[in-house]
N, C-alpha and C. Protein backbone atom coordinates (compact mmCIF):
# COMPACT_ATOMS: atom_id res chain seq x y z
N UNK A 1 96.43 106.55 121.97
CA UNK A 1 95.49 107.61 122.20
C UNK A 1 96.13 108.97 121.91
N UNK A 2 97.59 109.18 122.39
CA UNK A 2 98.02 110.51 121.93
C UNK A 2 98.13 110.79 120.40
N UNK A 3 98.76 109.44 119.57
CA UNK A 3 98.25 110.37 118.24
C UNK A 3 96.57 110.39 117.70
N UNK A 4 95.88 109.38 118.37
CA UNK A 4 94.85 109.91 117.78
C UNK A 4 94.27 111.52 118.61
N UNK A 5 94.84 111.60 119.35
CA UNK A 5 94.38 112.99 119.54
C UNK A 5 94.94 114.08 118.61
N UNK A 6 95.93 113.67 118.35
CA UNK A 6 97.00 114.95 117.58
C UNK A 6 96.15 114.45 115.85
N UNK A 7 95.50 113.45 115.75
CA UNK A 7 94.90 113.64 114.25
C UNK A 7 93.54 113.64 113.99
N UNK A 8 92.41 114.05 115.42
CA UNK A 8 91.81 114.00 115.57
C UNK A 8 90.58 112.93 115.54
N UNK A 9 90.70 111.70 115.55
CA UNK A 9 89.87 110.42 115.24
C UNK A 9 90.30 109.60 116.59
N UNK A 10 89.80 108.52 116.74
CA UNK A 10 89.77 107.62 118.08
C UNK A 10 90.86 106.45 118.14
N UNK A 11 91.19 106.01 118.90
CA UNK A 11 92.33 104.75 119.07
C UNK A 11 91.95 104.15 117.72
N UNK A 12 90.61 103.61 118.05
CA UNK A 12 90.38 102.34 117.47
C UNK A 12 90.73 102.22 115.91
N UNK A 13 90.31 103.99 115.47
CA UNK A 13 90.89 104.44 114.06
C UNK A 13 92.04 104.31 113.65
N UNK A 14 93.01 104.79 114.65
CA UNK A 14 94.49 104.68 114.59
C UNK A 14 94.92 103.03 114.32
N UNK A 15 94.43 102.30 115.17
CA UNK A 15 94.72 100.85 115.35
C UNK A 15 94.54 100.40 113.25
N UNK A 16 93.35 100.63 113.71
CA UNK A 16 92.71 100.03 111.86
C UNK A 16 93.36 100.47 110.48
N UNK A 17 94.19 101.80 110.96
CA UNK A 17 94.61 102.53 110.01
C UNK A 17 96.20 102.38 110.09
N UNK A 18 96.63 101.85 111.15
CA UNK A 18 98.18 101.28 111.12
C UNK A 18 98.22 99.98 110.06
N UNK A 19 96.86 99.02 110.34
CA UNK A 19 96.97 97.92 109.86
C UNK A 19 96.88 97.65 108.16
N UNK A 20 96.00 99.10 108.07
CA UNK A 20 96.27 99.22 106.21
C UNK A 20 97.37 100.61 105.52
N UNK A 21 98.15 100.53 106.19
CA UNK A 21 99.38 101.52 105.93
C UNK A 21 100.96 100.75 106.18
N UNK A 22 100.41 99.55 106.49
CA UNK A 22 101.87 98.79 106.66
C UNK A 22 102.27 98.69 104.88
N UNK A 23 103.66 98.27 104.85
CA UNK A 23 104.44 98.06 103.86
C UNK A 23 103.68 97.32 102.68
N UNK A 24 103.68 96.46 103.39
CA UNK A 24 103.21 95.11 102.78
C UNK A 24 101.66 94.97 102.86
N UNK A 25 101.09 94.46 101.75
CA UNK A 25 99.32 93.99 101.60
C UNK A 25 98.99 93.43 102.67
N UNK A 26 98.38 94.10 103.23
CA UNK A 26 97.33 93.75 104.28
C UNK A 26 95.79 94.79 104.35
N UNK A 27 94.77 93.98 105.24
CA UNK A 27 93.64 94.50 105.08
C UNK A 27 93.00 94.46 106.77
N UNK A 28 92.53 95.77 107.25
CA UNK A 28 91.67 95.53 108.70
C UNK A 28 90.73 94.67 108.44
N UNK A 29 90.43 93.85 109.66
CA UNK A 29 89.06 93.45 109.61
C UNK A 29 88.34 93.41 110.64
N UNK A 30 87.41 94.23 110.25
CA UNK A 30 86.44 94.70 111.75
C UNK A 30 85.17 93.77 111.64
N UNK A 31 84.37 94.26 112.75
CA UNK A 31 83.35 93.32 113.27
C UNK A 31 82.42 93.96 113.72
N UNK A 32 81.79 94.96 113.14
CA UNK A 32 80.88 96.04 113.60
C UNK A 32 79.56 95.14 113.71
N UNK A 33 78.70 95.29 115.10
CA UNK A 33 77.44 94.47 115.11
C UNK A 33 76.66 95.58 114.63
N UNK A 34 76.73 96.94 114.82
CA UNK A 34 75.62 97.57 114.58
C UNK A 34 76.58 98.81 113.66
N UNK A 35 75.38 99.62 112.78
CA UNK A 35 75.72 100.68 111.98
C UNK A 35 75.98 101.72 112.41
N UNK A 36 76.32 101.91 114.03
CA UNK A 36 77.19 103.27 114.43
C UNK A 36 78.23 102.74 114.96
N UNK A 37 78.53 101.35 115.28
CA UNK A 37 79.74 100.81 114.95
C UNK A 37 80.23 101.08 113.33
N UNK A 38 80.16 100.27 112.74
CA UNK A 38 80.43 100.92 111.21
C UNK A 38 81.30 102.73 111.07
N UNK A 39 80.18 103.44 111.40
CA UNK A 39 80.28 104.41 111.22
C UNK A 39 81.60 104.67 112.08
N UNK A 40 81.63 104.74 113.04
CA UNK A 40 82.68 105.09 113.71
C UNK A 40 83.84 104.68 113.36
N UNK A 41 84.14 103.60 112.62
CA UNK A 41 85.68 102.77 112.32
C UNK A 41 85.77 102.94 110.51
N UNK A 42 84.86 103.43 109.91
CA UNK A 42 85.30 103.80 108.43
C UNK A 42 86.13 104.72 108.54
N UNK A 43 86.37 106.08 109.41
CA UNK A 43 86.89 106.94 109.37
C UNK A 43 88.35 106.66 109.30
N UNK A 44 88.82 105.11 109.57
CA UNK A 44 89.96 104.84 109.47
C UNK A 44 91.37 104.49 108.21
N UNK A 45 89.79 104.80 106.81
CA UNK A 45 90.34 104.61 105.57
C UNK A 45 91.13 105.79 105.23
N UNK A 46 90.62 106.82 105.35
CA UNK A 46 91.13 108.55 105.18
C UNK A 46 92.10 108.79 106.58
N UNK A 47 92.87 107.98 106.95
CA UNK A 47 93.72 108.55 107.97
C UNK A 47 95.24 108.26 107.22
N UNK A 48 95.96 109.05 106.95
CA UNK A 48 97.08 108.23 106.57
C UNK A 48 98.33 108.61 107.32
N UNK A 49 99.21 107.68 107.86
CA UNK A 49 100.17 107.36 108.49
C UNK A 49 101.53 107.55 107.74
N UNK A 50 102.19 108.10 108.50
CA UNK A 50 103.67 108.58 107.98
C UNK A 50 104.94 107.18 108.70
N UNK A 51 105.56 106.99 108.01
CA UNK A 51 106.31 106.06 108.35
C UNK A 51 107.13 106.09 109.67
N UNK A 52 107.74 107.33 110.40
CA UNK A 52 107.65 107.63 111.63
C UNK A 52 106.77 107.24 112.61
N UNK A 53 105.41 107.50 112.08
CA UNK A 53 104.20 107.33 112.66
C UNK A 53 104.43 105.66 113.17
N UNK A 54 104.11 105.25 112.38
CA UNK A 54 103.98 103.52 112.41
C UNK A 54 105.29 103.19 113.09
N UNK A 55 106.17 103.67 112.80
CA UNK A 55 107.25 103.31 113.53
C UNK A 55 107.10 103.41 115.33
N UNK A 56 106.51 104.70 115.48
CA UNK A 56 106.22 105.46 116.88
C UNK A 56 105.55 103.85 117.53
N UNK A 57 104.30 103.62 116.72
CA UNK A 57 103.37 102.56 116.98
C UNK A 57 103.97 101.50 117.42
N UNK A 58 104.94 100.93 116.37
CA UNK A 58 105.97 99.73 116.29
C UNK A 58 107.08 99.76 117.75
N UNK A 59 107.21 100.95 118.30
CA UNK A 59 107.90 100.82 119.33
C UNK A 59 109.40 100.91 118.75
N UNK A 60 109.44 101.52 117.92
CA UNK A 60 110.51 101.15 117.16
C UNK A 60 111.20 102.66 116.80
């Protein structure tokens, strides 16, 4: 929650946007039942993560 505050978007963004900024090919996959679900978790394509960042995440 603290960096998504410091980049302005929600956990859930952060979460989705760690998962397509890792090293290696990978892809989120969400489960939106409705279209303001949707809406709310696209914002996670335009977030991009600094390798610190992910690291912070990683506990690492």
């Amino acid at each position: 929650m603290e960096l998504a505050e410091k980049k302005g978007c929600s956990a859930h963004n952060i979460a989705a946007s760690w998962t397509i900024n890792q090293s290696f090919l990978s892809f989120a996959l969400i489960g939106p039942r409705t279209i303001d679900e949707l809406d709310t978790t696209l914002p996670c394509l335009d977030i991009e993560l600094t390798k610190e960042e992910i690291n912070w995440l990683n506990l690492s």
